[in-house]
N, C-alpha and C. Protein backbone atom coordinates (compact mmCIF):
# COMPACT_ATOMS: atom_id res chain seq x y z
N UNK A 1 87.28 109.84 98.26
CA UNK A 1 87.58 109.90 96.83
C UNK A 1 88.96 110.53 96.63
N UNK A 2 89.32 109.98 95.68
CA UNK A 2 91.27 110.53 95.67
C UNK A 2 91.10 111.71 94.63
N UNK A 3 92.11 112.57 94.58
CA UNK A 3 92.47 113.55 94.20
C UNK A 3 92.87 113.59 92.54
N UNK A 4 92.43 113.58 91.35
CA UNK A 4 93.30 113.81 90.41
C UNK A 4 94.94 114.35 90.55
N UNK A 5 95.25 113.49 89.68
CA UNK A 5 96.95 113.91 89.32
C UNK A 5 97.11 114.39 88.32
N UNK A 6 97.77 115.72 88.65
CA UNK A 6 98.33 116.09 87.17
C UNK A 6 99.74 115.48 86.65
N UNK A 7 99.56 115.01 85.25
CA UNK A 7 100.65 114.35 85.12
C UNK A 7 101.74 115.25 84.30
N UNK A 8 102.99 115.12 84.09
CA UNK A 8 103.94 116.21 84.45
C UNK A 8 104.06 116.94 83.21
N UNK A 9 103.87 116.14 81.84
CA UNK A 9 104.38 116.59 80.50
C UNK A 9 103.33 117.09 79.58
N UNK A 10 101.71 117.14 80.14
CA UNK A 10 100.90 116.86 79.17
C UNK A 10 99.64 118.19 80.22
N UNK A 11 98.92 118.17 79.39
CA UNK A 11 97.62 118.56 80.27
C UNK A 11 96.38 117.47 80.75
N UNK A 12 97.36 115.99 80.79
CA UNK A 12 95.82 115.10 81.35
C UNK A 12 96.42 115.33 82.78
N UNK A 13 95.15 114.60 83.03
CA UNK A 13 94.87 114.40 84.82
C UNK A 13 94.39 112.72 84.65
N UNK A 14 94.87 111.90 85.95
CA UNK A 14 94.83 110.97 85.89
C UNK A 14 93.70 111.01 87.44
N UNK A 15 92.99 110.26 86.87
CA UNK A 15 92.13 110.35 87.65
C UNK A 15 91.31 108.95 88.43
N UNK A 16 91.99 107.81 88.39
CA UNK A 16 92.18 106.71 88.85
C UNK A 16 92.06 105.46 87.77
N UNK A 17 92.03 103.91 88.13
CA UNK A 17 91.97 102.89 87.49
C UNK A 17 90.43 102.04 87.92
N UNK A 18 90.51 101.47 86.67
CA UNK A 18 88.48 100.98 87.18
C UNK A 18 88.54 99.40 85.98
N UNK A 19 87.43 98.99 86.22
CA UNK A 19 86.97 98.21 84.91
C UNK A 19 85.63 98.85 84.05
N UNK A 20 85.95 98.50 82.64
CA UNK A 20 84.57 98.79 82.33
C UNK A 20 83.83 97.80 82.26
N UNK A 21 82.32 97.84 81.61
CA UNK A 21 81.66 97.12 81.86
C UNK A 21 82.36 95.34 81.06
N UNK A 22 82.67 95.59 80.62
CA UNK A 22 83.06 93.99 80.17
C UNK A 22 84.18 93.25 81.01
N UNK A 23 84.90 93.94 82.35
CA UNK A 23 85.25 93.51 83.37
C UNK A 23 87.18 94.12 82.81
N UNK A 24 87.21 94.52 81.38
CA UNK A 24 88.51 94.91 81.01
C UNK A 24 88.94 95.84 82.22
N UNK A 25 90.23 95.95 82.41
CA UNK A 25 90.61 96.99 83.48
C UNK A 25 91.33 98.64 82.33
N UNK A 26 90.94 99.77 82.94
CA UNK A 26 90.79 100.98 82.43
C UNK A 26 91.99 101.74 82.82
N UNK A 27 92.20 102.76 82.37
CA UNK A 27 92.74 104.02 83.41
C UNK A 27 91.84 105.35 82.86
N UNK A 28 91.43 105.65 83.71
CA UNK A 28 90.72 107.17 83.99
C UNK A 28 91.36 108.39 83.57
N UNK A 29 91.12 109.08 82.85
CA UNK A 29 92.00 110.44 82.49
C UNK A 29 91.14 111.68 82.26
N UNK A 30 91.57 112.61 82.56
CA UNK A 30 90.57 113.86 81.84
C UNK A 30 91.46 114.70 81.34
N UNK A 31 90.88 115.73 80.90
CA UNK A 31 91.74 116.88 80.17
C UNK A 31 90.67 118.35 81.66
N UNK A 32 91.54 119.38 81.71
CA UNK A 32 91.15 120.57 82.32
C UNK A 32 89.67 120.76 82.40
N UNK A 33 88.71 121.06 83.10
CA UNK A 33 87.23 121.30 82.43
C UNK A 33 86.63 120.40 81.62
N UNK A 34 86.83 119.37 81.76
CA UNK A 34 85.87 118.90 80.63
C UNK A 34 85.99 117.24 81.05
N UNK A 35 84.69 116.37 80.47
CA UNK A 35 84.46 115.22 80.98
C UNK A 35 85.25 114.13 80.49
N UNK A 36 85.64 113.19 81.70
CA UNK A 36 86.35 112.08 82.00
C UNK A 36 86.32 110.95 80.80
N UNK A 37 87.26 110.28 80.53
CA UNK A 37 87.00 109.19 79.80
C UNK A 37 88.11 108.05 80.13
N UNK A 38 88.46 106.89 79.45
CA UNK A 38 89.00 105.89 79.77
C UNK A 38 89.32 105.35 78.76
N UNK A 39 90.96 104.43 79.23
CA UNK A 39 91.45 103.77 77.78
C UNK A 39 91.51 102.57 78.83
N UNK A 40 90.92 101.44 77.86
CA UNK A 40 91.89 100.38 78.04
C UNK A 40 93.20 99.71 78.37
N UNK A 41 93.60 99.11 79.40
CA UNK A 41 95.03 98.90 79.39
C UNK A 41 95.26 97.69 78.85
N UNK A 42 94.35 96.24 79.03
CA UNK A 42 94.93 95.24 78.92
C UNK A 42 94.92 94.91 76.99
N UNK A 43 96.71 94.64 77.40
CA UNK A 43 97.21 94.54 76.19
C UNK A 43 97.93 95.22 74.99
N UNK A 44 97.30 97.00 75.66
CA UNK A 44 97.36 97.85 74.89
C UNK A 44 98.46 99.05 75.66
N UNK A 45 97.94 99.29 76.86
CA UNK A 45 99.32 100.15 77.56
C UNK A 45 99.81 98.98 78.63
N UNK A 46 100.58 98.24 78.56
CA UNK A 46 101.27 97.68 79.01
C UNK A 46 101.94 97.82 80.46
N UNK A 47 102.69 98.81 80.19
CA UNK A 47 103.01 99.29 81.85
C UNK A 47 102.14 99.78 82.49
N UNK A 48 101.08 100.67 81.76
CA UNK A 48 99.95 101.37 82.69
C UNK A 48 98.94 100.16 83.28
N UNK A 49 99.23 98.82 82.99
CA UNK A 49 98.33 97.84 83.28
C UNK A 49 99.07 97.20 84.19
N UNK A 50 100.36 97.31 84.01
CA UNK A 50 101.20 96.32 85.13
C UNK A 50 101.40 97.31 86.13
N UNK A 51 101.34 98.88 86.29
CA UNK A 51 101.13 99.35 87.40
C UNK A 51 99.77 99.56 88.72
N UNK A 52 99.18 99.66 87.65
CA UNK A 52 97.49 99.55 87.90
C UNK A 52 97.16 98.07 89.16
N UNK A 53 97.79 97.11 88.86
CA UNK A 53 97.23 95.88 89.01
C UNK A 53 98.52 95.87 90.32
N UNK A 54 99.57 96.66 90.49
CA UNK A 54 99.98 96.54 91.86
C UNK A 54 100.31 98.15 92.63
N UNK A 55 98.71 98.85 92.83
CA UNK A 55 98.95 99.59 93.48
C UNK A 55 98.38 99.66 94.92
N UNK A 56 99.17 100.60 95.54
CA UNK A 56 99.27 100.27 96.95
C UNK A 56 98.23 100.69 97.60
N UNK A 57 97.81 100.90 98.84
CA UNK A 57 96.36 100.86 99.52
C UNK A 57 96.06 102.71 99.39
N UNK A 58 96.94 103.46 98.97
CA UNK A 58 97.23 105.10 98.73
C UNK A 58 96.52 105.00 97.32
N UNK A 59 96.31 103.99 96.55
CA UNK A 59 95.91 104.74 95.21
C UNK A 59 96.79 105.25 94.87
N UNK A 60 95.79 106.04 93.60
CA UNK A 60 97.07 106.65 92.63
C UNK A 60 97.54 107.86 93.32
N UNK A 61 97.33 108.25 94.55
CA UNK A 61 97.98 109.37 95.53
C UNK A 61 99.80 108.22 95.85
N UNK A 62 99.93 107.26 95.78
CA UNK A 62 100.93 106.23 96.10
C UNK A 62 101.69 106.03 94.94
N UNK A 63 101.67 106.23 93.81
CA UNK A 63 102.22 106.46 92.48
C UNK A 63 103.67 107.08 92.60
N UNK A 64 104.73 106.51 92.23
CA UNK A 64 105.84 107.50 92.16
C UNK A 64 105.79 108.31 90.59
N UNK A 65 107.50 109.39 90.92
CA UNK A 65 107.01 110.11 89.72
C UNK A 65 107.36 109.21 88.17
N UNK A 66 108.02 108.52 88.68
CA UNK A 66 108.70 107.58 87.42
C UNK A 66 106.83 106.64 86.90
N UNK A 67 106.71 106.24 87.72
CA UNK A 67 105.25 105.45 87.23
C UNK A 67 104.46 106.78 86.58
N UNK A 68 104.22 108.06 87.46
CA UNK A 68 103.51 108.91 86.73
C UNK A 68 103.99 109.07 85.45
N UNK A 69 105.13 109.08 84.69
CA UNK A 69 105.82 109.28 83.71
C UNK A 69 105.64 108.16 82.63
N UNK A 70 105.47 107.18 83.28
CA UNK A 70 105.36 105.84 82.74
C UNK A 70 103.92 105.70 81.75
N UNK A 71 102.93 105.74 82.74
CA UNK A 71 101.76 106.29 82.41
C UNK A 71 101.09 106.99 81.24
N UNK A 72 102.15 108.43 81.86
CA UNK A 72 101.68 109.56 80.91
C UNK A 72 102.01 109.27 79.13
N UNK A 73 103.39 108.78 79.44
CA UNK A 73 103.87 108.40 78.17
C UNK A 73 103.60 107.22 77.20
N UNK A 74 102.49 106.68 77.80
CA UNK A 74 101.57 105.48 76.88
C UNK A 74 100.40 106.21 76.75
N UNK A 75 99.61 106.82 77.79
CA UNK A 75 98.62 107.35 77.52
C UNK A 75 98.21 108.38 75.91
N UNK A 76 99.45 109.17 76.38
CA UNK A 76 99.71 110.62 74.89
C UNK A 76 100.05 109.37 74.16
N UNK A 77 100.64 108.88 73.49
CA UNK A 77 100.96 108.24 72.63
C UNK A 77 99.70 107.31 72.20
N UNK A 78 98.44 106.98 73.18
CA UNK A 78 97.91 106.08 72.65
C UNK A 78 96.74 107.77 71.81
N UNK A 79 97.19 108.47 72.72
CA UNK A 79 95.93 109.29 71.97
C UNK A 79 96.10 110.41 71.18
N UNK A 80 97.72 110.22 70.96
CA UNK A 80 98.22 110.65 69.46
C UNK A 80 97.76 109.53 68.04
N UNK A 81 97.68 108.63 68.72
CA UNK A 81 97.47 107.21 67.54
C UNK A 81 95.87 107.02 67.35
N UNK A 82 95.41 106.61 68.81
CA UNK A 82 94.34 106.53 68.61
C UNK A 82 92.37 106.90 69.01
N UNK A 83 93.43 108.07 69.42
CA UNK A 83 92.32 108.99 70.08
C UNK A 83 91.18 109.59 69.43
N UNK A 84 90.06 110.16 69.95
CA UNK A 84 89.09 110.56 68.73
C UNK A 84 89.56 112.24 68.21
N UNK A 85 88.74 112.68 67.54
CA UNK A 85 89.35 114.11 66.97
C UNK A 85 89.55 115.11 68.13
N UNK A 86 88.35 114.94 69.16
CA UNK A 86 88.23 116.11 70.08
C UNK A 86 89.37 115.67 70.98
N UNK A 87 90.04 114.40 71.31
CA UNK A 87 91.05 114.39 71.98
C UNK A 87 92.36 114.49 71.78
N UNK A 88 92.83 114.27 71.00
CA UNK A 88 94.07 114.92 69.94
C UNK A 88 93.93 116.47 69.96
N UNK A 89 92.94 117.01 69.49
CA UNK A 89 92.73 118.58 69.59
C UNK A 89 93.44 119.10 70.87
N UNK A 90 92.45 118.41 72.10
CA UNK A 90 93.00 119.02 73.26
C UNK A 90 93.80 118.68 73.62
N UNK A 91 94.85 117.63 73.43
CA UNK A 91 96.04 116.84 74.11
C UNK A 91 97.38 118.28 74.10
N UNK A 92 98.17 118.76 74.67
CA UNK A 92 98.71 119.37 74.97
C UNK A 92 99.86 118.56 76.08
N UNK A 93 101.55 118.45 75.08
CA UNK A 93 102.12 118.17 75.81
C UNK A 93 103.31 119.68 76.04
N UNK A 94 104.12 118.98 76.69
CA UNK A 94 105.26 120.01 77.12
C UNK A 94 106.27 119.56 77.61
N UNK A 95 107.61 120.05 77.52
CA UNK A 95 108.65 119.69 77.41
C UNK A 95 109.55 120.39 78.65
N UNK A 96 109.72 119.67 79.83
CA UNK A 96 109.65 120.32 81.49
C UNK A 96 111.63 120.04 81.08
């Protein structure tokens, strides 16, 4: 099992890519302590879907930092827009 990543600007952790049940492809995220959830990529984070779909046999341990960045910065943004209340609450970025 691979390792969560912390990603550089924010307090998520990326915590791999999956499908959910309707075969859509995901990315995995959590916040510190507390349980995992998943956004959608196709269609909606764009790069996080076109990275997802060519990663290398390392997983997201194989990620450079520019992709981690890439990532992070659709992710916060989707869950500044469209995240539920408790995730906006906890979203915490920072300015490195």
């Amino acid at each position: 099992m691979s390792k969560n990543i912390s990603l550089p600007k924010s307090n998520l952790y990326l915590t791999g890519f999956g499908s959910d049940v309707n075969g859509n492809r995901v990315v995995k995220l959590t916040f510190p302590n507390a349980r995992g959830f998943s956004i959608q990529t196709n269609g909606v984070l764009k790069e996080t879907d076109y990275i997802s779909d060519r990663l290398s046999k390392k997983g997201i341990q194989g990620l450079s930092d520019k992709q981690l960045k890439d990532i992070e910065k659709e992710c916060v943004n989707y869950i500044k827009s469209y995240g539920s209340i408790l995730q906006k609450k906890k979203l915490k970025t920072y300015s490195k």
